[in-house]
C-alpha atoms as a PDB file:
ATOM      1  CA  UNK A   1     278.669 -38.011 112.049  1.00  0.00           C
ATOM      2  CA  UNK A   2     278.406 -34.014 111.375  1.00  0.00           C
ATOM      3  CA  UNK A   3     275.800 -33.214 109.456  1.00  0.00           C
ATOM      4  CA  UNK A   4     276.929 -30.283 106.719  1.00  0.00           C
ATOM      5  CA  UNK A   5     275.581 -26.983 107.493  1.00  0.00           C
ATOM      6  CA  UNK A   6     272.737 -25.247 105.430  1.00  0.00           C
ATOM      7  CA  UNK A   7     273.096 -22.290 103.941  1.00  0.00           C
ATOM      8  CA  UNK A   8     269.428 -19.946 104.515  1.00  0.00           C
ATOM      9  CA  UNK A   9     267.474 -20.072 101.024  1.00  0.00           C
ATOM     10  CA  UNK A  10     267.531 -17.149  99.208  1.00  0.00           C
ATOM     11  CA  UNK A  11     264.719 -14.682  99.120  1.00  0.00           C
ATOM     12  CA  UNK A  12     263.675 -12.983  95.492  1.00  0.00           C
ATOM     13  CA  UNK A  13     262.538  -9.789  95.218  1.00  0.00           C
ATOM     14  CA  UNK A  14     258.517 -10.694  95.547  1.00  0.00           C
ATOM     15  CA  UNK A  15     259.350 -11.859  98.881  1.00  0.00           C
ATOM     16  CA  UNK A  16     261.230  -8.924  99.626  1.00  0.00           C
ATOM     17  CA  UNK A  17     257.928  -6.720  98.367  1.00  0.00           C
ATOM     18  CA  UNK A  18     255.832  -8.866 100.876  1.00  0.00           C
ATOM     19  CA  UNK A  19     257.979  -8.707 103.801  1.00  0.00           C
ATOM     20  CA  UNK A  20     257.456  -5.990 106.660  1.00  0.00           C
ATOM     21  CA  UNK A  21     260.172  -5.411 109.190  1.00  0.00           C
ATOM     22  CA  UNK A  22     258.883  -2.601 111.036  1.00  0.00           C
ATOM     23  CA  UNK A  23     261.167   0.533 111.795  1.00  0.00           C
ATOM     24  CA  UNK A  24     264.121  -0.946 109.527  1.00  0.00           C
ATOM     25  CA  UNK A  25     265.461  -0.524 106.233  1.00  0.00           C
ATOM     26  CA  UNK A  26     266.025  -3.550 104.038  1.00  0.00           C
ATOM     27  CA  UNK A  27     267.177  -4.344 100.422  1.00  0.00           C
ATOM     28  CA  UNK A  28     268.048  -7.560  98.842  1.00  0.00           C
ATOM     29  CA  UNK A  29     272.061  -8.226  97.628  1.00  0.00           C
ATOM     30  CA  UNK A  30     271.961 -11.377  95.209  1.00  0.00           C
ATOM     31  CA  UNK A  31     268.943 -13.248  97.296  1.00  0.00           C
ATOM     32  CA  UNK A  32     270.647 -12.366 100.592  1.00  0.00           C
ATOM     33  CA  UNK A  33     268.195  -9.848 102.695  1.00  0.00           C
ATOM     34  CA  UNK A  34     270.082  -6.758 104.473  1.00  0.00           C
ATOM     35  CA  UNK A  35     268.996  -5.500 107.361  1.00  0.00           C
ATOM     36  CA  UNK A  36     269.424  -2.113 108.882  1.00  0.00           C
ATOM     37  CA  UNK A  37     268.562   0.711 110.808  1.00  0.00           C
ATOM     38  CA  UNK A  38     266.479   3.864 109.780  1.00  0.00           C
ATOM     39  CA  UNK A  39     269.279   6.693 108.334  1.00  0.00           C
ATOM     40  CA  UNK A  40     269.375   9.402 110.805  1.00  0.00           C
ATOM     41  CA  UNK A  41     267.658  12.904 111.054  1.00  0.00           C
ATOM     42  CA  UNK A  42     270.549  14.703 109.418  1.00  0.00           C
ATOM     43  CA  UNK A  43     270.733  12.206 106.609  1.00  0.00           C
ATOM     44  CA  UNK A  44     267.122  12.595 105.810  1.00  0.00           C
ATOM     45  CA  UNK A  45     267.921  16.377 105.758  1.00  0.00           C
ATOM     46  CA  UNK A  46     270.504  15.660 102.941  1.00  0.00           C
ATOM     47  CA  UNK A  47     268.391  13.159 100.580  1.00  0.00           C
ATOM     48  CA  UNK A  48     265.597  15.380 101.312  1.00  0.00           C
ATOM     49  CA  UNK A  49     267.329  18.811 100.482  1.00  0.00           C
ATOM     50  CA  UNK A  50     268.892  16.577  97.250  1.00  0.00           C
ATOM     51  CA  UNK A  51     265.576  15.399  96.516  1.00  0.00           C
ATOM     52  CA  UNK A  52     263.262  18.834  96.713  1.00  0.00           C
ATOM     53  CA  UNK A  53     266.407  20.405  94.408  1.00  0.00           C
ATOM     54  CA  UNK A  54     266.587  17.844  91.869  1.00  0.00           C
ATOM     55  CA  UNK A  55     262.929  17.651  91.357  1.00  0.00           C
ATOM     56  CA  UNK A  56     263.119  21.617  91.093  1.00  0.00           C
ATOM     57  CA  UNK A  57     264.894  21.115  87.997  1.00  0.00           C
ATOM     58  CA  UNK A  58     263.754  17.661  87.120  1.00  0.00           C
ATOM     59  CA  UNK A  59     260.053  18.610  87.154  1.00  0.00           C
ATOM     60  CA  UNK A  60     260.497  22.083  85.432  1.00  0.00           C
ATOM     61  CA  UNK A  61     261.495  20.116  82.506  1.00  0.00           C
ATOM     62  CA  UNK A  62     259.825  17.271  81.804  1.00  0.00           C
ATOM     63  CA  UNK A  63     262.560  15.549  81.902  1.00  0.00           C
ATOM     64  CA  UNK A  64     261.431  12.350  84.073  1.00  0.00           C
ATOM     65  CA  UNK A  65     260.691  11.193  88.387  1.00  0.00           C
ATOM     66  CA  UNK A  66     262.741  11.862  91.079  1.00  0.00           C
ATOM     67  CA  UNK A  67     262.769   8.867  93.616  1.00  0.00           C
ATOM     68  CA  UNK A  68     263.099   9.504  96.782  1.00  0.00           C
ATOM     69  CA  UNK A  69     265.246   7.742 100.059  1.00  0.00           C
ATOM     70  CA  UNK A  70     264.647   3.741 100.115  1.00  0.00           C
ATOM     71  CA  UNK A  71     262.578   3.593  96.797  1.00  0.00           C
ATOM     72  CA  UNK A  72     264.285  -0.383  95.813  1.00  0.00           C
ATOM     73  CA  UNK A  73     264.891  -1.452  92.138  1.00  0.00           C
ATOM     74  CA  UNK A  74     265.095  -4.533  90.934  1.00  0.00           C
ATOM     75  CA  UNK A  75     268.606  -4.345  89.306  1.00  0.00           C
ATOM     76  CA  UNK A  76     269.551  -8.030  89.344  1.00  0.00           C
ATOM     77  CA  UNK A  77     267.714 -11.478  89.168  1.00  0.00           C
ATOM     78  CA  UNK A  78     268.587 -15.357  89.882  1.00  0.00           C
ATOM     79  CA  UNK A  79     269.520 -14.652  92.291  1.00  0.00           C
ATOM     80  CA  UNK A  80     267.730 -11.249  92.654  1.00  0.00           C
ATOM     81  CA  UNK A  81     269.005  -7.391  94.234  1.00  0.00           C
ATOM     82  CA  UNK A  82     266.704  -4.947  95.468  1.00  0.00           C
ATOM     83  CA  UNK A  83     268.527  -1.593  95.664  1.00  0.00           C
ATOM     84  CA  UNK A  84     267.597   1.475  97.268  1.00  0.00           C
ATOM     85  CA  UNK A  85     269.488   4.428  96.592  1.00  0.00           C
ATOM     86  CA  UNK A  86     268.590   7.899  98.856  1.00  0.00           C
ATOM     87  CA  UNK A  87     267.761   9.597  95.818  1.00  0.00           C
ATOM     88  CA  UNK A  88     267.407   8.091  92.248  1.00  0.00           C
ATOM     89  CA  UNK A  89     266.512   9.943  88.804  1.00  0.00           C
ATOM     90  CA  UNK A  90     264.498   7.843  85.966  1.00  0.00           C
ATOM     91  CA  UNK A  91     263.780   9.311  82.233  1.00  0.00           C
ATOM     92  CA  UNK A  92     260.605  10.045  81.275  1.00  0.00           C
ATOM     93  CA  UNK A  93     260.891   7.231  78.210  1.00  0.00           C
ATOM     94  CA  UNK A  94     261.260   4.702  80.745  1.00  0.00           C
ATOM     95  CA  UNK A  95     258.442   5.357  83.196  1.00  0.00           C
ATOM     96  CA  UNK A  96     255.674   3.041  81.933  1.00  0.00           C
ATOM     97  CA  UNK A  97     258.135   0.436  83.197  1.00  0.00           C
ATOM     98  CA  UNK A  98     257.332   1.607  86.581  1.00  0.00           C
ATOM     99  CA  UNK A  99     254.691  -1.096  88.360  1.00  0.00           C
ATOM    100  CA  UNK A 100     252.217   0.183  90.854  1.00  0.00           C
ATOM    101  CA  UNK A 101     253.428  -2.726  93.248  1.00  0.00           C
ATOM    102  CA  UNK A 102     256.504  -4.103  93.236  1.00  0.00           C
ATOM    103  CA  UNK A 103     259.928  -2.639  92.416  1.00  0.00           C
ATOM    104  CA  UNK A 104     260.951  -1.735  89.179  1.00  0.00           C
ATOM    105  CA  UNK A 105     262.865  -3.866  86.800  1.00  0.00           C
ATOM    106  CA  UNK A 106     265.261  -1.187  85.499  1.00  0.00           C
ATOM    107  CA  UNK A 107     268.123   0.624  86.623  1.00  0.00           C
ATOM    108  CA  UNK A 108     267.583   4.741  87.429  1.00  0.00           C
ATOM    109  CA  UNK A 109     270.495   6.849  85.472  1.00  0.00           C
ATOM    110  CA  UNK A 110     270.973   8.594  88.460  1.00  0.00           C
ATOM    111  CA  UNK A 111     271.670   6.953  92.153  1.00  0.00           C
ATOM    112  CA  UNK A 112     272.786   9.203  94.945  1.00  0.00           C
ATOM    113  CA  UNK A 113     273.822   7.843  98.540  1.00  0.00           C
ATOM    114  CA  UNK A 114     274.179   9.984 101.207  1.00  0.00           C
ATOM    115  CA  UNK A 115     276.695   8.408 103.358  1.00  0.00           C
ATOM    116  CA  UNK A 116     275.640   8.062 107.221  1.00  0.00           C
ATOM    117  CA  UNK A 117     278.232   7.811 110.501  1.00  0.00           C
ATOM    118  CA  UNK A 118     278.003   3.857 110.479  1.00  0.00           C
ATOM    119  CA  UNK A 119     278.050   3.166 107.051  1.00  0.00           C
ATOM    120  CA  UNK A 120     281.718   1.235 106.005  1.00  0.00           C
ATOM    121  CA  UNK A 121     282.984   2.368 103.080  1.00  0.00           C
ATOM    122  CA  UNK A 122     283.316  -1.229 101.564  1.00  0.00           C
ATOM    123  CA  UNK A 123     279.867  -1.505 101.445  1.00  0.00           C
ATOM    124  CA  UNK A 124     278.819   1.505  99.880  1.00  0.00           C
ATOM    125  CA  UNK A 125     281.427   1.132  97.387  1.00  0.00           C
ATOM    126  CA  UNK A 126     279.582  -2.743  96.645  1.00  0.00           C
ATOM    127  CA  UNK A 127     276.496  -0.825  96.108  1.00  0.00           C
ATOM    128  CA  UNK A 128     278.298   1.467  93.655  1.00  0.00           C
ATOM    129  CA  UNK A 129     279.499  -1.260  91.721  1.00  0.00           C
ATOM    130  CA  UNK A 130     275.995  -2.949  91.452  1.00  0.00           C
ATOM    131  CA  UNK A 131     274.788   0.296  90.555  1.00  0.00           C
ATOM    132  CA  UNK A 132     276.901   0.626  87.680  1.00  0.00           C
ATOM    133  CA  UNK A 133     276.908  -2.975  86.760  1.00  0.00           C
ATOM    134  CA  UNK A 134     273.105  -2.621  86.388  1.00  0.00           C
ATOM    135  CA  UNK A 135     273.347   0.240  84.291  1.00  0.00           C
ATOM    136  CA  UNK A 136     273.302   3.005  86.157  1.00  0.00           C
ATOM    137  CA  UNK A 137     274.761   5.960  84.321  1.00  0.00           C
ATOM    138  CA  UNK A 138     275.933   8.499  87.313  1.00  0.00           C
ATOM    139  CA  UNK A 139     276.315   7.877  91.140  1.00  0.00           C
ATOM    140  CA  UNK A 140     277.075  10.523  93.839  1.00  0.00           C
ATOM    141  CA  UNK A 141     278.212   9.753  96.926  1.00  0.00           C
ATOM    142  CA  UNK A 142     277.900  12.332  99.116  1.00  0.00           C
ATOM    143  CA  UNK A 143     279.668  12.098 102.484  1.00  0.00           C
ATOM    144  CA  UNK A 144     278.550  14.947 104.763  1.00  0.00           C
ATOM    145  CA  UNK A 145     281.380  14.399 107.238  1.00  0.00           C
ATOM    146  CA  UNK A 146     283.917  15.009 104.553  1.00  0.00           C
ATOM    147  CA  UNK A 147     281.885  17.850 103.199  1.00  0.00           C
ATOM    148  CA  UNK A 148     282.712  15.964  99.880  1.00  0.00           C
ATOM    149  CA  UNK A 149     280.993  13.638  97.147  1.00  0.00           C
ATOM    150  CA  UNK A 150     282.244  11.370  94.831  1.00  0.00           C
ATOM    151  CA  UNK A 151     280.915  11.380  91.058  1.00  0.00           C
ATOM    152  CA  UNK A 152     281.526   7.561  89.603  1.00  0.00           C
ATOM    153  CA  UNK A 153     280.269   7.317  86.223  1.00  0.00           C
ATOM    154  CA  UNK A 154     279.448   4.668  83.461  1.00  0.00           C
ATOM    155  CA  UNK A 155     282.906   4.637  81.811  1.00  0.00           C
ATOM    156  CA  UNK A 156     284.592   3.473  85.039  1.00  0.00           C
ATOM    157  CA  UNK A 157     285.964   7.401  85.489  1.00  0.00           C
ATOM    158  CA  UNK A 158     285.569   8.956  89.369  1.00  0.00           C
ATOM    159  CA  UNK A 159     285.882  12.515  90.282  1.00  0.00           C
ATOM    160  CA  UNK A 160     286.049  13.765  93.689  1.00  0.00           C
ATOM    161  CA  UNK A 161     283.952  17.207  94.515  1.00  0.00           C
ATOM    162  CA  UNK A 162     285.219  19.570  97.706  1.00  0.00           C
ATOM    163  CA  UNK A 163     282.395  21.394  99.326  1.00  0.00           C
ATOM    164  CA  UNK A 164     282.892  24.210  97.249  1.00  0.00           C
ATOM    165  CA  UNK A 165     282.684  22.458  94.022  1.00  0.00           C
ATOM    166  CA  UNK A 166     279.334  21.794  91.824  1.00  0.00           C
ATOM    167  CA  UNK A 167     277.640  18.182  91.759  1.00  0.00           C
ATOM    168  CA  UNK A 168     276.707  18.514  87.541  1.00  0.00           C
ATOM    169  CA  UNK A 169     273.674  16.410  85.726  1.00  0.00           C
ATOM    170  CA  UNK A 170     276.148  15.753  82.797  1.00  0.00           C
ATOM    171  CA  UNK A 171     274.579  13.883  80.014  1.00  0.00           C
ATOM    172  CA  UNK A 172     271.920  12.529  82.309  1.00  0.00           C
ATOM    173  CA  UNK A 173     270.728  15.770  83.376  1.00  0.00           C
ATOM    174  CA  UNK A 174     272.222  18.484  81.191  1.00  0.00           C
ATOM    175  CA  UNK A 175     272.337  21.959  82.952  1.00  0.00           C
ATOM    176  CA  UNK A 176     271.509  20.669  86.203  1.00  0.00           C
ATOM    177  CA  UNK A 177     274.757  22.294  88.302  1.00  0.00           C
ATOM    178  CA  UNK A 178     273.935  22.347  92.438  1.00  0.00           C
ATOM    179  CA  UNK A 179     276.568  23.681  94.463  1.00  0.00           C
ATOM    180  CA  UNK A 180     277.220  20.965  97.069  1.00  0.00           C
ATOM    181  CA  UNK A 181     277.261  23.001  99.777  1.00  0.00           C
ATOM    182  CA  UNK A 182     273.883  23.715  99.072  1.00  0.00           C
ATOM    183  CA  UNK A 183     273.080  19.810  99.424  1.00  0.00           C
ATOM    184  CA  UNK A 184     275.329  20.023 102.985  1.00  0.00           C
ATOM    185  CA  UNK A 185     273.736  23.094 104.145  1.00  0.00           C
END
């Protein structure tokens, strides 16, 4: 007799705030944990040249917090996602939702990935879809290889920027314009 195979329990996103996997990266895709390895050198250049430039304008205003590269959300629940986006944007309104421990329950209105050398596109493109199904307002996905980023948006519209084009805040962050080759730099 063959005994039927058993699938691993899921985890939920407490577990996922207790767990320490040292010198990895890990989120949490509908109670299933992921797994990988740190983004490399250059990649932390990007999110961290993104980063510094969006706060620039971000803090100047007012306007909200600039998250920075692994920060997870808690986007979905039963079973729950833990997303971490390499850069993220939340609203000022919004930031008493913010726990001291824990992720967040709330989507940002801005997710950025920067993509790295091993990522596969099908992936990232899952994790553009969650974003947006959780609410997410703008994602750029910046792929230094291509010396290009794509802008998906909220209304299921997608525009693709050369390295010579402008990454734009639109409604989320109006007058925010950053050259991308500033980003790529």
């Amino acid at each position: 007799m063959t005994m039927p195979a058993t699938s691993p329990s899921l985890m939920t996103a407490a577990e996922l705030a207790e767990l320490h996997i040292p010198n990895k990266s890990t989120e949490l895709v509908r109670g299933r944990l992921i797994v990988r390895e740190p983004p490399s050198t250059y990649h932390g250049q990007v999110s961290g040249r993104l980063t510094y430039l969006l706060g620039h304008h971000i803090y100047d205003r007012g306007v909200g917090e600039v998250f920075g590269q692994d920060t997870g959300f808690h986007i979905f629940s039963n079973p729950d996602s833990v997303r971490a986006p390499d850069v993220a944007f939340v609203r000022k309104e919004r930031l008493e939702r913010l726990p001291r421990r824990g992720f967040a329950r709330l989507a940002p209105e801005l997710c950025v990935e920067v993509m790295s050398p091993d990522d596969r596109p099908g992936e990232v493109l899952s994790k553009v879809g969650d974003w947006l199904e959780a609410g997410v307002v703008l994602v750029w996905v910046i792929d230094p290889a291509k010396h290009e980023a794509r802008v998906y948006r909220a209304d299921g519209s997608i525009a693709l920027v050369h390295a010579d084009g402008v990454l734009e805040g639109e409604e989320v962050l109006p007058g925010f314009a950053l050259p991308l080759a500033e980003v790529l730099r």
